[in-house]
N, C-alpha and C. Protein backbone atom coordinates (compact mmCIF):
# COMPACT_ATOMS: atom_id res chain seq x y z
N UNK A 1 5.76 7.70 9.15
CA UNK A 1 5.31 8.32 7.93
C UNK A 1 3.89 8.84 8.12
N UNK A 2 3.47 9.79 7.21
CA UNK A 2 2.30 9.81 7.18
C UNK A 2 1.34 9.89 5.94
N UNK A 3 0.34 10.20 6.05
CA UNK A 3 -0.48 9.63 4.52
C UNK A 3 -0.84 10.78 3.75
N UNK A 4 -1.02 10.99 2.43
CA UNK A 4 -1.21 12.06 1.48
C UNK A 4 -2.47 11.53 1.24
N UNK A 5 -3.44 12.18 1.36
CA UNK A 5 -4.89 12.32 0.39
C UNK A 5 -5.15 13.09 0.00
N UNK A 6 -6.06 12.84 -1.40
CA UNK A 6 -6.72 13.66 -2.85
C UNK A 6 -7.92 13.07 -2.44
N UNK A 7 -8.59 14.43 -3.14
CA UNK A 7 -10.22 13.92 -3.28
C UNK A 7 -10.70 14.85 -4.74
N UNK A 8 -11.49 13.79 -5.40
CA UNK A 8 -12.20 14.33 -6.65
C UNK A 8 -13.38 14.21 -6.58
N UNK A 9 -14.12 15.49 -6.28
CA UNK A 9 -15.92 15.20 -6.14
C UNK A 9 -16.19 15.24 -7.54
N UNK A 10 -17.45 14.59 -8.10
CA UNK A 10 -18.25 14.21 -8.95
C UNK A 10 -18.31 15.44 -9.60
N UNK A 11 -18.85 15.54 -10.73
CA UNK A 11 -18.71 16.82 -11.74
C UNK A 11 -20.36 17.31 -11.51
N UNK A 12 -21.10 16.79 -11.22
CA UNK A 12 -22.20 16.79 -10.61
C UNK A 12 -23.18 16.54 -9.47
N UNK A 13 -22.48 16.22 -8.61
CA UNK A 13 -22.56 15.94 -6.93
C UNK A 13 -21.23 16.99 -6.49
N UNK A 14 -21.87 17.48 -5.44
CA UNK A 14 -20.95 18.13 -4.42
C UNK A 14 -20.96 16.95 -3.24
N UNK A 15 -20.64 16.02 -3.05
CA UNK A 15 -21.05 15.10 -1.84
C UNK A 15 -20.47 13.48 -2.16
N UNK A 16 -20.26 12.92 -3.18
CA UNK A 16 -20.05 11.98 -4.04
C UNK A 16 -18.67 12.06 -4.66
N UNK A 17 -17.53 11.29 -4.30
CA UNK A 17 -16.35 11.57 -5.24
C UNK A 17 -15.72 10.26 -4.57
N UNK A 18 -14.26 10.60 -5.05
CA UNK A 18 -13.01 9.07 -5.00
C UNK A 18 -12.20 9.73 -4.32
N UNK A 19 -11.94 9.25 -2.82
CA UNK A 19 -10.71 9.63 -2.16
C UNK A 19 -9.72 8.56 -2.76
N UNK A 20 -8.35 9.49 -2.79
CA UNK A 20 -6.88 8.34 -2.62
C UNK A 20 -6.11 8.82 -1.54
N UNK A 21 -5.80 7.49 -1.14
CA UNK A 21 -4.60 7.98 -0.04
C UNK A 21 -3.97 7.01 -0.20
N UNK A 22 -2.10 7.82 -0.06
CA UNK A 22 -1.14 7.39 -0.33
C UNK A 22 -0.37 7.21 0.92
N UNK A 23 0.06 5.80 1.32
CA UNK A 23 1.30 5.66 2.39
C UNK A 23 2.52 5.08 1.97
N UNK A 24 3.65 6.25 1.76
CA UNK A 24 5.12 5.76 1.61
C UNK A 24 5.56 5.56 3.01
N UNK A 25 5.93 3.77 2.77
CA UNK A 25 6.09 3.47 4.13
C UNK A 25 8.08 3.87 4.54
N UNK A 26 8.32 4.12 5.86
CA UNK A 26 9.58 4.45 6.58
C UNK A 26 10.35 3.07 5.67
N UNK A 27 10.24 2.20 6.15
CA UNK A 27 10.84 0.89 4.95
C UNK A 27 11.15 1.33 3.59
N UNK A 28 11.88 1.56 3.00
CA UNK A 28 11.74 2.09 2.01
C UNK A 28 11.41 0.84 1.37
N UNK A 29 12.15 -0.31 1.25
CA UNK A 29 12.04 -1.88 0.77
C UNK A 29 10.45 -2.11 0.36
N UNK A 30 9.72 -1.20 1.06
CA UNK A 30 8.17 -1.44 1.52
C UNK A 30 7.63 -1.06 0.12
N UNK A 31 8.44 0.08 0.16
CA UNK A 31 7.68 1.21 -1.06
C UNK A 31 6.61 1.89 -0.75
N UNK A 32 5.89 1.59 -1.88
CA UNK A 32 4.56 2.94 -1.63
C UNK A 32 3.30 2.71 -2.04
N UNK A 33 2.25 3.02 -1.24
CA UNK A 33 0.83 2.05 -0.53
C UNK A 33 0.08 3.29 -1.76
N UNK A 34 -1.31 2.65 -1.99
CA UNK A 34 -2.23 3.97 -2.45
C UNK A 34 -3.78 2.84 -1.91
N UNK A 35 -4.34 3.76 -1.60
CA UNK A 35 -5.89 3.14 -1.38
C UNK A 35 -6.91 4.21 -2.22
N UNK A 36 -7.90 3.75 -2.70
CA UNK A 36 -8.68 4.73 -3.60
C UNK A 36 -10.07 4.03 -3.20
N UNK A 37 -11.26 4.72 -3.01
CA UNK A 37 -12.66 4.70 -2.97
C UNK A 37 -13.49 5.48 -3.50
N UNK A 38 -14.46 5.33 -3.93
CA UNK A 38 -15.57 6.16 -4.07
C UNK A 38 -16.58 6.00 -3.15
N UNK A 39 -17.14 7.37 -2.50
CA UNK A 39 -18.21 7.47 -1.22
C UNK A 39 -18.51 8.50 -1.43
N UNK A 40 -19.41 8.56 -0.79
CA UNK A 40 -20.37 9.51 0.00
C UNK A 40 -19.41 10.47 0.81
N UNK A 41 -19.32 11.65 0.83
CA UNK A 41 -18.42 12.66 1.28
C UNK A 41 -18.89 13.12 2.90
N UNK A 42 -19.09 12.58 3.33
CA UNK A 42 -19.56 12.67 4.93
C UNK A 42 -18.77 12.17 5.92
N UNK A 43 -18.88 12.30 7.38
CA UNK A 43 -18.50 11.56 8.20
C UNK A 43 -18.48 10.08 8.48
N UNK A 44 -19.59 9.39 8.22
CA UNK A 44 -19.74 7.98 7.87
C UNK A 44 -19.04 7.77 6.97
N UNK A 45 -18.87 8.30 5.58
CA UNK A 45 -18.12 7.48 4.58
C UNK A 45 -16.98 8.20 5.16
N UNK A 46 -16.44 9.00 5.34
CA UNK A 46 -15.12 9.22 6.08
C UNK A 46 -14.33 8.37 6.96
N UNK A 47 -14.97 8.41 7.82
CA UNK A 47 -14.59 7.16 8.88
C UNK A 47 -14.41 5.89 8.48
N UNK A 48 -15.24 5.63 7.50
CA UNK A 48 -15.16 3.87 6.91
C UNK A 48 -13.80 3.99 5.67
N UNK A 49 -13.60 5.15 5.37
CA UNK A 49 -12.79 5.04 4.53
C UNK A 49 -11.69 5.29 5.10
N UNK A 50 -11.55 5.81 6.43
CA UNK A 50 -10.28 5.97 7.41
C UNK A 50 -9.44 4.33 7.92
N UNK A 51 -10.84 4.17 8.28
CA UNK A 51 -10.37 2.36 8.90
C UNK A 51 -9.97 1.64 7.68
N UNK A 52 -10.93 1.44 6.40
CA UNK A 52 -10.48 1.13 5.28
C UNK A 52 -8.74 1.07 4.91
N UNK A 53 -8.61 1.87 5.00
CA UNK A 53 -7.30 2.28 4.26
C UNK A 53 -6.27 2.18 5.23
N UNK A 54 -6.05 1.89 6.47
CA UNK A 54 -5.59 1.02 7.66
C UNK A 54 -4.91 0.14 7.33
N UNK A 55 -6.52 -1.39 7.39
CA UNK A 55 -6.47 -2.28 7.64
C UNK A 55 -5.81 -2.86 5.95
N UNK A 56 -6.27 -1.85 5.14
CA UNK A 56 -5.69 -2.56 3.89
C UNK A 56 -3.89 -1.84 3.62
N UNK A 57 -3.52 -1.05 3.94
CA UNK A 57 -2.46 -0.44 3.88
C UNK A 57 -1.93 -1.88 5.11
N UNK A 58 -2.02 -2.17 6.58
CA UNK A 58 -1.40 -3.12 6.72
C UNK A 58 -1.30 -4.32 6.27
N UNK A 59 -2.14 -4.64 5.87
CA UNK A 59 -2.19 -6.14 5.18
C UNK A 59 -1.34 -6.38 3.59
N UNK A 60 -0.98 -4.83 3.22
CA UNK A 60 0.12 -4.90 1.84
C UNK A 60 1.69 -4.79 2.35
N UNK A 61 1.65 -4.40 4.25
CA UNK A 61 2.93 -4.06 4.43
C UNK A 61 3.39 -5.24 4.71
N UNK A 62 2.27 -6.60 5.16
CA UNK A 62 2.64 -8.00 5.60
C UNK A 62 2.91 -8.47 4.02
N UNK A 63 2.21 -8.33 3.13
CA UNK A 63 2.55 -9.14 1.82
C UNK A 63 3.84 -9.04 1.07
N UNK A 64 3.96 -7.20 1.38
CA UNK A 64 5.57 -6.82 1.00
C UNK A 64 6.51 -7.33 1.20
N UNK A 65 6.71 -7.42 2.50
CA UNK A 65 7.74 -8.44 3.63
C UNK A 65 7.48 -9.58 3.51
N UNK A 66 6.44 -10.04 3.09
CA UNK A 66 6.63 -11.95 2.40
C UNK A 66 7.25 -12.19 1.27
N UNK A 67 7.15 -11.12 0.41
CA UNK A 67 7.50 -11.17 -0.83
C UNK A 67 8.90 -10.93 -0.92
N UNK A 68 9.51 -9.74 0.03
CA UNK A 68 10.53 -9.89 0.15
C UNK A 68 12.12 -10.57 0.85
N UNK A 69 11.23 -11.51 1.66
CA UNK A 69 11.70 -12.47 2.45
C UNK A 69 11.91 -13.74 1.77
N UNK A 70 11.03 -13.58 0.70
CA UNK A 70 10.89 -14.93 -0.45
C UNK A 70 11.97 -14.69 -1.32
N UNK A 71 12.00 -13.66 -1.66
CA UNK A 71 12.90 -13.09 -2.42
C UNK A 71 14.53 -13.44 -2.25
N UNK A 72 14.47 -13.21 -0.70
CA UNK A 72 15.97 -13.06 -0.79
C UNK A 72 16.26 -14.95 0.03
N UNK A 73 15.04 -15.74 0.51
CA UNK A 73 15.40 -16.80 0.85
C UNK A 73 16.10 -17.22 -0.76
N UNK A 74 15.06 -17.23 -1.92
CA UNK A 74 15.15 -17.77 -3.13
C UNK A 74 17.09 -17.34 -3.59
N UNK A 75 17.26 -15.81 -3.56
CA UNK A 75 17.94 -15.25 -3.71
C UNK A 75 19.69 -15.94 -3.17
N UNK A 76 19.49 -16.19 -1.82
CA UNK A 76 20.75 -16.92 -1.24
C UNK A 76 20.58 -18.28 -1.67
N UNK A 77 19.21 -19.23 -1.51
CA UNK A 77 19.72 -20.17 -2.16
C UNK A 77 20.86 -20.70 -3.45
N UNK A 78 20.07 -19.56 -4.24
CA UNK A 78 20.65 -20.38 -5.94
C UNK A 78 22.48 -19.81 -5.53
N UNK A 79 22.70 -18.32 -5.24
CA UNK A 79 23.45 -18.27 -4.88
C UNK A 79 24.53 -19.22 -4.50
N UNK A 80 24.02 -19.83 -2.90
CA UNK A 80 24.93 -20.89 -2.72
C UNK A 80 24.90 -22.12 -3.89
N UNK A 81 24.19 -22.58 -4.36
CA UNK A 81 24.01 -23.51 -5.21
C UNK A 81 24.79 -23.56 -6.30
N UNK A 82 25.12 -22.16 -6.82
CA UNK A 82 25.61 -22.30 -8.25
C UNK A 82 27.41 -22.18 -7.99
N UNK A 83 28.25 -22.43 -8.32
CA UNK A 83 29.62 -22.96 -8.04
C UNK A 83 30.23 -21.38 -8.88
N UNK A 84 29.30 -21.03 -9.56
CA UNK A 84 30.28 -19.94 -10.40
C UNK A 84 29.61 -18.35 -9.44
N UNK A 85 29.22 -18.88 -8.50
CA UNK A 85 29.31 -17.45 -8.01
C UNK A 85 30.14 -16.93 -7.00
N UNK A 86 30.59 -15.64 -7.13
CA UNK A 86 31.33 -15.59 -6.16
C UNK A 86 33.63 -15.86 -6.34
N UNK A 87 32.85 -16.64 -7.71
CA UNK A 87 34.54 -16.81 -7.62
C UNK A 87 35.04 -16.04 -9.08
């Protein structure tokens, strides 16, 4: 996949605004990531907001997949558990 970004500069700074960037991950299960900042419109804040949005876009794709692993452990349990399912 790859990532969609917007940028809204300040109504009064040309240099100053809120990037978002969006990652719909190949997983669809995953769904769909957004990271948003406000910076400084330069190369420095560029770059920090490049790595930014990385390290936090992976760390929601590990929480996803916990959540959904929880999900479906929880999910087969009761399943087996309950006598009226299934029949």
């Amino acid at each position: 996949m790859t990532w969609e970004i917007s940028l809204n500069l300040d109504l009064d700074q040309e240099d100053i605004g809120t990037v978002s960037a969006t990652w719909t991950d190949s997983n669809i299960a995953l769904g769909v990531f957004t990271y948003s900042k406000r910076l400084k419109v330069n190369t420095a804040g560029g770059n920090a907001f490049i790595a930014e949005a990385i390290l936090a876009r992976d760390a929601w794709q590990v929480k996803q997949q916990t959540n959904i692993n929880g999900a479906t452990w929880a999910l087969n349990k009761i399943n087996a558990a309950d006598p009226k399912v299934g029949g």
